[in-house]
N, C-alpha and C. Protein backbone atom coordinates (compact mmCIF):
# COMPACT_ATOMS: atom_id res chain seq x y z
N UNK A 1 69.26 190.82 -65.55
CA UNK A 1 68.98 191.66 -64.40
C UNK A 1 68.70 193.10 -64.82
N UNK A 2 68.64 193.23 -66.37
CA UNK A 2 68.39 194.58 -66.09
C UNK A 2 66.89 195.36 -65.89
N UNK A 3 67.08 196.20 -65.49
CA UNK A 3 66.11 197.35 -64.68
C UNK A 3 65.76 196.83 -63.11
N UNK A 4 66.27 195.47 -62.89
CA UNK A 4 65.68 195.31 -61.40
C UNK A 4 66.20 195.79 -60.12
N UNK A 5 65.01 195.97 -59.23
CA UNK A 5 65.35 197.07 -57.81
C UNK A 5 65.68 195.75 -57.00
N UNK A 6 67.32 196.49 -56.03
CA UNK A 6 68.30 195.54 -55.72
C UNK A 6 67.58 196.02 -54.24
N UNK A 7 67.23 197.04 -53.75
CA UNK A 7 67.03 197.20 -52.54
C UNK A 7 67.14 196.03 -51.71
N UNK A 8 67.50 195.76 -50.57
CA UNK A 8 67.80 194.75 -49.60
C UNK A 8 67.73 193.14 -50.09
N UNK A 9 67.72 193.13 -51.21
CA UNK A 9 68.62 192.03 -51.80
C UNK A 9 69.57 191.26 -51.42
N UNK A 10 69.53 189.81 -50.79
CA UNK A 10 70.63 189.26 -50.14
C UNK A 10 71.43 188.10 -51.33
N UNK A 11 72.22 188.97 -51.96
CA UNK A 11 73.26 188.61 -53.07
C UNK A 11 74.64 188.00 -52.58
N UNK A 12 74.99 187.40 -51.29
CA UNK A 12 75.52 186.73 -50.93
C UNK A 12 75.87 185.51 -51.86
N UNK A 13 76.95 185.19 -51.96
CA UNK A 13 77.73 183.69 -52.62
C UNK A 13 76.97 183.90 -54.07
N UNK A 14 76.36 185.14 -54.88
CA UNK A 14 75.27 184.33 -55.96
C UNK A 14 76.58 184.19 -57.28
N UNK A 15 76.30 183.97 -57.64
CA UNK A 15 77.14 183.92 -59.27
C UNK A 15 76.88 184.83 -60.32
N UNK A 16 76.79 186.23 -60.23
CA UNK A 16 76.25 186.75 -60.95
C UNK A 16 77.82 187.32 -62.19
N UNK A 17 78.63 186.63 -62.16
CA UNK A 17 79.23 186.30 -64.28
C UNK A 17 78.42 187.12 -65.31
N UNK A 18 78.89 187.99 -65.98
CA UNK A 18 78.52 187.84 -66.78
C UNK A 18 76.98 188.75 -67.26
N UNK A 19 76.63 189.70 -65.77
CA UNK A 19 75.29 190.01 -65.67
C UNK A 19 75.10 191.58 -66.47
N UNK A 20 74.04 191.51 -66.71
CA UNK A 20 73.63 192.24 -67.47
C UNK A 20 73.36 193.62 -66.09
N UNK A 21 73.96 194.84 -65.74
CA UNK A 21 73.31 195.82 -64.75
C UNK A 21 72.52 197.40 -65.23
N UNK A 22 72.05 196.65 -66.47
CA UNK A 22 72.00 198.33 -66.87
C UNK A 22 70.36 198.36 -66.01
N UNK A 23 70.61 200.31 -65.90
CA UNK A 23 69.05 200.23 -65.11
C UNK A 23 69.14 199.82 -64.21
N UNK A 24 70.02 198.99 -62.97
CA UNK A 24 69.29 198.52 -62.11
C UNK A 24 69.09 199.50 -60.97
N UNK A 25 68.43 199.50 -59.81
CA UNK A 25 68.33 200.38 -59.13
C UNK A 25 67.84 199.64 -57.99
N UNK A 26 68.39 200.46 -56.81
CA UNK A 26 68.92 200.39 -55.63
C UNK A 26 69.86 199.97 -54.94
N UNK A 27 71.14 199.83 -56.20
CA UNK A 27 72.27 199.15 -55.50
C UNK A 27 72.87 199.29 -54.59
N UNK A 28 72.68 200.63 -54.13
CA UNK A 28 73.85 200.93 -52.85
C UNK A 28 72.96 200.24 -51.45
N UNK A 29 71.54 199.61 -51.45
CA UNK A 29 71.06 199.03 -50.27
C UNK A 29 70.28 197.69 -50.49
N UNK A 30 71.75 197.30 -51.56
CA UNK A 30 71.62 195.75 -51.16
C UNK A 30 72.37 195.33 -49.61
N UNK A 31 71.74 194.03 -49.40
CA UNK A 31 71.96 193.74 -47.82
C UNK A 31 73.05 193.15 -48.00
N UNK A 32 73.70 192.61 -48.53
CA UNK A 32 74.72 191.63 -48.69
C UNK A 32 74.94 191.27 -49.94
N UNK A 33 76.32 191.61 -50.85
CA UNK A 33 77.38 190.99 -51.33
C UNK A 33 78.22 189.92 -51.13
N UNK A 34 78.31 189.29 -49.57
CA UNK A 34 79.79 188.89 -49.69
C UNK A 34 80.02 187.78 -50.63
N UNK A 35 80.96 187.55 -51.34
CA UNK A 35 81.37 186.04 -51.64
C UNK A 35 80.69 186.10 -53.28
N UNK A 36 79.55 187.44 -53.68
CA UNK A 36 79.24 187.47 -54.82
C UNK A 36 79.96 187.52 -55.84
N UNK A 37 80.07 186.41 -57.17
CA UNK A 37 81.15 186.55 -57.84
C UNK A 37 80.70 187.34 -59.22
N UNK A 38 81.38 188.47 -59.41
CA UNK A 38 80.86 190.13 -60.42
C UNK A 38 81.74 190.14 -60.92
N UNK A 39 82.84 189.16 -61.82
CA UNK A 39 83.04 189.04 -63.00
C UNK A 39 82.69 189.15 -63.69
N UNK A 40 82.99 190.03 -64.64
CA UNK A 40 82.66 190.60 -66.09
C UNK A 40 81.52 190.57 -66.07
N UNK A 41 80.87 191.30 -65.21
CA UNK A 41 79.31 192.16 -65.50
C UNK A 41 79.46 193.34 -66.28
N UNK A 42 78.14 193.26 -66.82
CA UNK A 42 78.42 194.48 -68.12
C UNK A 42 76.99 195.21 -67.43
N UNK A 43 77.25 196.32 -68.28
CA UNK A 43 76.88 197.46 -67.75
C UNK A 43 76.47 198.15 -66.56
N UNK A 44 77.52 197.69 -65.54
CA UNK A 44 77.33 198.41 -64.61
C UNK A 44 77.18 199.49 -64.04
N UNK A 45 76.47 200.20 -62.80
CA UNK A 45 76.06 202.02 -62.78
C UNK A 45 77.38 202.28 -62.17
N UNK A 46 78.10 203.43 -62.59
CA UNK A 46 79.38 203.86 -62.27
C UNK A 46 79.54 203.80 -60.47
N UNK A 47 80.31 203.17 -60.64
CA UNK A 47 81.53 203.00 -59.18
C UNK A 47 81.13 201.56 -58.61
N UNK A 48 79.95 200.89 -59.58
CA UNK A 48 79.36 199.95 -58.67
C UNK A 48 80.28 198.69 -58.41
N UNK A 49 81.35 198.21 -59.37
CA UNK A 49 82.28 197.28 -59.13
C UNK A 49 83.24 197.59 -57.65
N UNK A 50 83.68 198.50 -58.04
CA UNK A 50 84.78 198.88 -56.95
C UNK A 50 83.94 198.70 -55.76
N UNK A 51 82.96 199.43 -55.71
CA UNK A 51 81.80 199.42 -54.11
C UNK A 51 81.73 198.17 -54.13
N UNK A 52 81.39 197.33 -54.89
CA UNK A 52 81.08 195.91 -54.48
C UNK A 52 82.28 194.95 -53.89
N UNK A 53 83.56 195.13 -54.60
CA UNK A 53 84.72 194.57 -53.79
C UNK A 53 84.96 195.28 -52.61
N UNK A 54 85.18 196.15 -52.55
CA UNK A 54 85.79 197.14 -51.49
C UNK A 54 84.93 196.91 -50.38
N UNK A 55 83.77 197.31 -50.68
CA UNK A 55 82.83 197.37 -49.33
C UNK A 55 82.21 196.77 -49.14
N UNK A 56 81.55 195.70 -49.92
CA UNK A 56 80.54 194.44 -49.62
C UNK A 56 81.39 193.43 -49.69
N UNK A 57 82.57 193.30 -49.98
CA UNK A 57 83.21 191.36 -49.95
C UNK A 57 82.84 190.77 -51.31
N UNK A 58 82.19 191.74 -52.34
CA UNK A 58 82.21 190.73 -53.79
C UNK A 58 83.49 190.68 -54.12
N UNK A 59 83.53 189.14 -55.25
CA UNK A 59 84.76 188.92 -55.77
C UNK A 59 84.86 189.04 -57.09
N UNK A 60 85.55 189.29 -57.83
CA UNK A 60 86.15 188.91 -59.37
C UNK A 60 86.82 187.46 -59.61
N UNK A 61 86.08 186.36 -59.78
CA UNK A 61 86.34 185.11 -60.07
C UNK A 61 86.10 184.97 -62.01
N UNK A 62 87.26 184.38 -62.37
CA UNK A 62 86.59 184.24 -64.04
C UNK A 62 85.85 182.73 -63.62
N UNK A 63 86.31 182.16 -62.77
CA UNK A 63 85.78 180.99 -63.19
C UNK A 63 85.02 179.88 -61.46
N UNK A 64 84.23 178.75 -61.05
CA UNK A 64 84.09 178.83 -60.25
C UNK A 64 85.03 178.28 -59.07
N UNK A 65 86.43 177.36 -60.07
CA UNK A 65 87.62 176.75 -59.37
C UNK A 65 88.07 177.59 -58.19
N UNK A 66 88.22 179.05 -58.94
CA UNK A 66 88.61 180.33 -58.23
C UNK A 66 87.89 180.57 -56.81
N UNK A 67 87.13 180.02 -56.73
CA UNK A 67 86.10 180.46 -55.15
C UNK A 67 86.86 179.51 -54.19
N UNK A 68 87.18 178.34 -54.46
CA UNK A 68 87.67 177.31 -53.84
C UNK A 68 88.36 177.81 -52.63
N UNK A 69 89.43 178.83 -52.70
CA UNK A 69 90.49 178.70 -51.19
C UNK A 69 89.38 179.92 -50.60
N UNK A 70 88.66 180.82 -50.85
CA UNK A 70 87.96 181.27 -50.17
C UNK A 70 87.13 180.57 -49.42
N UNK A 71 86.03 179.15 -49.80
CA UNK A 71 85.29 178.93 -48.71
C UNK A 71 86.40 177.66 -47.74
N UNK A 72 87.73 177.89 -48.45
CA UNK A 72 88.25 177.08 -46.89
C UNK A 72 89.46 177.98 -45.91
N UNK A 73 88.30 178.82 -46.45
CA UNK A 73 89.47 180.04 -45.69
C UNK A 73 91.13 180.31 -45.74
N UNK A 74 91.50 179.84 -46.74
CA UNK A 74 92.72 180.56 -47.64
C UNK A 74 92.67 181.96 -48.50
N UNK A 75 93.76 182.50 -47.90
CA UNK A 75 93.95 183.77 -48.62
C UNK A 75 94.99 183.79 -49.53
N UNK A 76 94.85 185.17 -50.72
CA UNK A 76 95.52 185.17 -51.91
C UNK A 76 94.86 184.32 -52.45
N UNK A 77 95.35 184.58 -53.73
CA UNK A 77 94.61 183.67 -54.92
C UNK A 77 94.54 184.84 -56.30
N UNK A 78 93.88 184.42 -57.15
CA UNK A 78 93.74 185.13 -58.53
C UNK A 78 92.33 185.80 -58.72
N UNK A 79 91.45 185.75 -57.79
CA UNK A 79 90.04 186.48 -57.79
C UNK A 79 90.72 188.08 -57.24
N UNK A 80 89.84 189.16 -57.76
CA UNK A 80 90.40 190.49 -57.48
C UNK A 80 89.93 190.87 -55.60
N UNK A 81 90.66 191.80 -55.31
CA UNK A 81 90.18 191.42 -53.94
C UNK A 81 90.67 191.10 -52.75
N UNK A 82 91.07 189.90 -53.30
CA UNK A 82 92.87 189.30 -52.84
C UNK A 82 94.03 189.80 -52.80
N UNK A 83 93.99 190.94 -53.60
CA UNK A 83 95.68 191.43 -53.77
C UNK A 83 96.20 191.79 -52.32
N UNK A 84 97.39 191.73 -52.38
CA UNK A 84 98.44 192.04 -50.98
C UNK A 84 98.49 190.95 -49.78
N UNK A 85 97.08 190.28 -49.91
CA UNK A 85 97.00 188.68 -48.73
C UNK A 85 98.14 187.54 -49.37
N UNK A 86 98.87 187.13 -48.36
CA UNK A 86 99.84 186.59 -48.94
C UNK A 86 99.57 185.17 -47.71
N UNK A 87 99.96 183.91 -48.63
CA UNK A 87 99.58 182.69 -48.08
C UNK A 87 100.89 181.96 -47.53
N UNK A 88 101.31 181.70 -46.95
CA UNK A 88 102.17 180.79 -46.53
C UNK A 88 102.32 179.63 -46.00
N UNK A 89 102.34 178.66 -46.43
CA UNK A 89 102.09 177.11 -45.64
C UNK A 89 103.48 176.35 -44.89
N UNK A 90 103.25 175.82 -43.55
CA UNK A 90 103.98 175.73 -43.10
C UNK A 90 104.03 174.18 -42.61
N UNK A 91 105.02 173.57 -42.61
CA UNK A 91 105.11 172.06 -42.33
C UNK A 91 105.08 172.16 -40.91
N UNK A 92 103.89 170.85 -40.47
CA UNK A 92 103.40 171.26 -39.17
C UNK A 92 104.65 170.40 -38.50
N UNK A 93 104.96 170.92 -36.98
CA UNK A 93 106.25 170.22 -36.71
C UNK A 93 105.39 169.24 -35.50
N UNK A 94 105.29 167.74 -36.19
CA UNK A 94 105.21 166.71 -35.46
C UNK A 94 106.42 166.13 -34.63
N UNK A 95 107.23 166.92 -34.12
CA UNK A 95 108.22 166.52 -33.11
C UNK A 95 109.10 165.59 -33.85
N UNK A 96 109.82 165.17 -33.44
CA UNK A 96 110.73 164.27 -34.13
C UNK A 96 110.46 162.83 -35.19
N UNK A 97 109.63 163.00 -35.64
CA UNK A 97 109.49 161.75 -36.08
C UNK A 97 110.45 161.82 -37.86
């Protein structure tokens, strides 16, 4: 990816692991992040990780197991992002049986 213009770019769910960001340009008006997994991208333009979790919904997944409780809508987990969501499962009460 490097030198390419992100302008309205819909980077939703992509897998971008591992990506190369040097040069790229127009990141701040991509259309959508969410669910993008920006693990260990290298050379990214300063602040662009944090902006991408914080404010678009990208994740820090090392791997793709890690996406799993996100698309069934479980929170917490080990992707960055997650911190402070805390999961609790509860035995559903089928009445007396």
């Amino acid at each position: 990816m490097v030198g390419v213009k992100l302008t309205d770019a819909d980077l939703g769910e992509t897998d971008l692991r591992g990506a190369n960001l040097r040069d790229v340009e127009g990141w701040r008006a991509v259309r959508t992040l969410k669910l993008a997994n920006i693990h260990g991208v290298r050379n990214p333009p300063p602040g662009f990780v944090s902006w991408a979790v914080d404010t678009m919904g990208a994740i820090q997944a090392p791997n793709k197991d890690h996406l799993l409780p996100r698309y069934l809508g479980i929170t917490g987990g080990p992707a960055r992002g997650l911190e402070g969501d805390k999961i609790q499962f509860q035995q559903a009460d089928d009445g007396d049986q």
